[in-house]
Protein backbone atom coordinates (compact mmCIF):
# COMPACT_ATOMS: atom_id res chain seq x y z
CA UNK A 1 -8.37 -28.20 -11.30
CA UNK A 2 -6.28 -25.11 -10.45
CA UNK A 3 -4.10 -24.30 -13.74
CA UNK A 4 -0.63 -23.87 -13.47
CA UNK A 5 0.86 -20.20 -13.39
CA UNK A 6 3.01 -18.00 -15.41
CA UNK A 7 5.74 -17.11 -13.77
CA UNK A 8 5.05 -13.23 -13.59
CA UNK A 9 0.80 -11.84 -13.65
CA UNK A 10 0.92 -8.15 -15.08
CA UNK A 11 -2.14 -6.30 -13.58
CA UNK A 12 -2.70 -2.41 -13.56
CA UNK A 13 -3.13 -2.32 -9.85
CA UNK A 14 -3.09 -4.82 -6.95
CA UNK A 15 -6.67 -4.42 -5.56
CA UNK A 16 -8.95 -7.22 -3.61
CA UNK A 17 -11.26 -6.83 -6.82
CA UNK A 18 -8.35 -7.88 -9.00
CA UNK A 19 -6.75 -10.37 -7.19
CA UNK A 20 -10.69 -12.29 -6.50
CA UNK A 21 -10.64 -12.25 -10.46
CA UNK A 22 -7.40 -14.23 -10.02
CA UNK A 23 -9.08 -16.56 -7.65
CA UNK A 24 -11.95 -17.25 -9.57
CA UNK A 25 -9.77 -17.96 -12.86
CA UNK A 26 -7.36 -20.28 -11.17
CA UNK A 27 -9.68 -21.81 -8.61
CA UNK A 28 -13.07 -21.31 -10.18
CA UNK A 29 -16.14 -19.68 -7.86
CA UNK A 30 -17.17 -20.34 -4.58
CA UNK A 31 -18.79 -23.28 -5.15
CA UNK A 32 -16.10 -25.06 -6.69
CA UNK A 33 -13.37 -24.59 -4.24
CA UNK A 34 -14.39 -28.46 -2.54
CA UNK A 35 -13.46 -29.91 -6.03
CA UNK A 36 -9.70 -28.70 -6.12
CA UNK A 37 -6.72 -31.01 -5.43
CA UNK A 38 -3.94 -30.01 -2.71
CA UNK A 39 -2.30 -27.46 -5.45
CA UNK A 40 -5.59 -25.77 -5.81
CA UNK A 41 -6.44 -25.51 -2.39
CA UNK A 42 -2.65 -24.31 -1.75
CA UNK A 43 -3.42 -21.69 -4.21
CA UNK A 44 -6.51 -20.87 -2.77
CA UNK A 45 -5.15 -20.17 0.34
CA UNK A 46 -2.23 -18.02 -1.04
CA UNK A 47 -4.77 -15.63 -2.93
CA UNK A 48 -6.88 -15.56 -0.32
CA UNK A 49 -3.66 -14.63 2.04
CA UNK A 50 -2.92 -11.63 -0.32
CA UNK A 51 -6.46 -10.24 -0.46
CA UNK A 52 -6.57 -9.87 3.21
CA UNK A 53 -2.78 -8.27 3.28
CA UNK A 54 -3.22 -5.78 1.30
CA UNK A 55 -4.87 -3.47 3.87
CA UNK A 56 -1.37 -3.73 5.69
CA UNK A 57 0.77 -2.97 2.93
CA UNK A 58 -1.38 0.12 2.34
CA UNK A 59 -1.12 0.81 6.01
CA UNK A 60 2.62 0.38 5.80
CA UNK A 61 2.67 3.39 2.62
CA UNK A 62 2.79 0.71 -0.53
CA UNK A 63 1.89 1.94 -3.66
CA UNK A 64 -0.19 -0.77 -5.27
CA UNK A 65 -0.09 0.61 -8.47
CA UNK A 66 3.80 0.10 -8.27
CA UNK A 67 4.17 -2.81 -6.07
CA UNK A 68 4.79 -6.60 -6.36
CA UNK A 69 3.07 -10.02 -4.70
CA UNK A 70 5.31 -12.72 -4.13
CA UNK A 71 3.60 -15.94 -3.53
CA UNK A 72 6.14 -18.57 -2.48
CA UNK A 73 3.73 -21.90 -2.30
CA UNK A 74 5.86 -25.40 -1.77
CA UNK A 75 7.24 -26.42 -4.56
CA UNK A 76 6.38 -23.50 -6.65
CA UNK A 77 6.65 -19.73 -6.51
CA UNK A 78 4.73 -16.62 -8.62
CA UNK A 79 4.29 -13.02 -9.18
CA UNK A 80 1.74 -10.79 -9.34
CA UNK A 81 3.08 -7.33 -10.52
CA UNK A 82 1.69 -3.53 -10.53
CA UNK A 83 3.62 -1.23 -12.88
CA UNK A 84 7.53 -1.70 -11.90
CA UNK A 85 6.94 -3.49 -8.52
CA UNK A 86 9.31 -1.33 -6.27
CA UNK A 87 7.19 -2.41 -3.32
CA UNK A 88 7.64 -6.52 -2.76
CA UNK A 89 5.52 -8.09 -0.82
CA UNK A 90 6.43 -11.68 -0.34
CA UNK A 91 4.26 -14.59 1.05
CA UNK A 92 4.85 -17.86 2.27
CA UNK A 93 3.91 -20.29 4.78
CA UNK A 94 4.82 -21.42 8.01
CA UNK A 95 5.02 -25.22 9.26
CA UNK A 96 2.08 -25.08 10.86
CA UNK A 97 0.18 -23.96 7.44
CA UNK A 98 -0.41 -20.32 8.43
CA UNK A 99 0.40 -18.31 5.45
CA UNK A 100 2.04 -14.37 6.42
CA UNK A 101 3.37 -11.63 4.16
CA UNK A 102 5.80 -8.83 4.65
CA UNK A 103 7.34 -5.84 2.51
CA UNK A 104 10.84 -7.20 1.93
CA UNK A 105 11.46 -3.86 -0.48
CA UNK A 106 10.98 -1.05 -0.61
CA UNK A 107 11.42 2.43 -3.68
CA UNK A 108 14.95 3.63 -2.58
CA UNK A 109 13.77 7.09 -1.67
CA UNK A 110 11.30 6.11 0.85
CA UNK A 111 14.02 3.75 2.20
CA UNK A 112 16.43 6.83 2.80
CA UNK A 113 13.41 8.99 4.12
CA UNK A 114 12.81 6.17 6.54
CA UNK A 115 16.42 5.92 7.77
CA UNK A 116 17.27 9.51 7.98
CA UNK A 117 13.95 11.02 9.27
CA UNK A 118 14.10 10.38 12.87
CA UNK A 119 17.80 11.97 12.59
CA UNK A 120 16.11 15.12 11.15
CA UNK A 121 13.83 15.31 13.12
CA UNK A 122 16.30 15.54 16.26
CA UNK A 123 18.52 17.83 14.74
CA UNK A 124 15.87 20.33 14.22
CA UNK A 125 15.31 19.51 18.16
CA UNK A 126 18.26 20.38 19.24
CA UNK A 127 18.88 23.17 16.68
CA UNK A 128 20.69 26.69 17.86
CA UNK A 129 17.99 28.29 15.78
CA UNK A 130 15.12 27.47 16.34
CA UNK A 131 12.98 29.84 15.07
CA UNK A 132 14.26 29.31 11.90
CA UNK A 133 14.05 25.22 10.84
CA UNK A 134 10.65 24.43 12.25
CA UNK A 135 8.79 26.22 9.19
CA UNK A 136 10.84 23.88 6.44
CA UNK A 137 9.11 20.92 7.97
């Protein structure tokens, strides 16, 4: 039932609309999900996984016009990509069956920005002026 994927999916945007198109092309409509073997239903629960993520990864400042889905299912694993994907976001599934995601990359800048902001942020503080480096934040 559920076809087999390419290895990368180029979409404009990763949105819930876009990735419930996905759904319904590889696992058909609502309806339909009883008639899917175990690689169906494993797919259907990855998508499904993704669509309800993607409020966290916005929440977490991911651009999902530049940002990458990484669905690791057992025994086979596939992308859906926004623009360049800077922002990974990779999914897989615990022995129990619950399936999580997490940002495993992030663009560079907003990687240095993350690791040097708190420091900033202490110098200005502590500065011996500081009158003067509270207005360039």
């Amino acid at each position: 039932m559920a076809q087999s994927y390419p290895l990368r999916i180029y979409v404009d945007e990763i949105t819930a609309p876009v990735l419930g198109r996905e759904l319904v092309r590889r696992c058909g409509n609502e309806g339909q999900h009883r008639y899917l073997d175990a690689i169906g239903h494993t797919t259907l629960r990855f998508l499904r996984a993704a669509i309800s993520f993607i409020p966290d990864a916005l929440n977490d400042g991911g651009n999902m016009r530049n940002a990458a889905f990484i669905l690791s299912q057992p025994g086979r694993e596939f992308l859906i990509q926004a623009g360049s994907g800077d922002w990974e976001f990779y999914f897989s599934e615990y022995a129990n069956g619950a399936i999580y995601g997490r940002c495993v990359r992030k663009p560079f800048l907003r990687y240095v920005w993350m690791v040097s902001g708190p420091l900033l942020v202490v110098l200005v503080d502590y500065s011996p002026l500081p009158g003067l480096l509270p207005g360039l934040l």
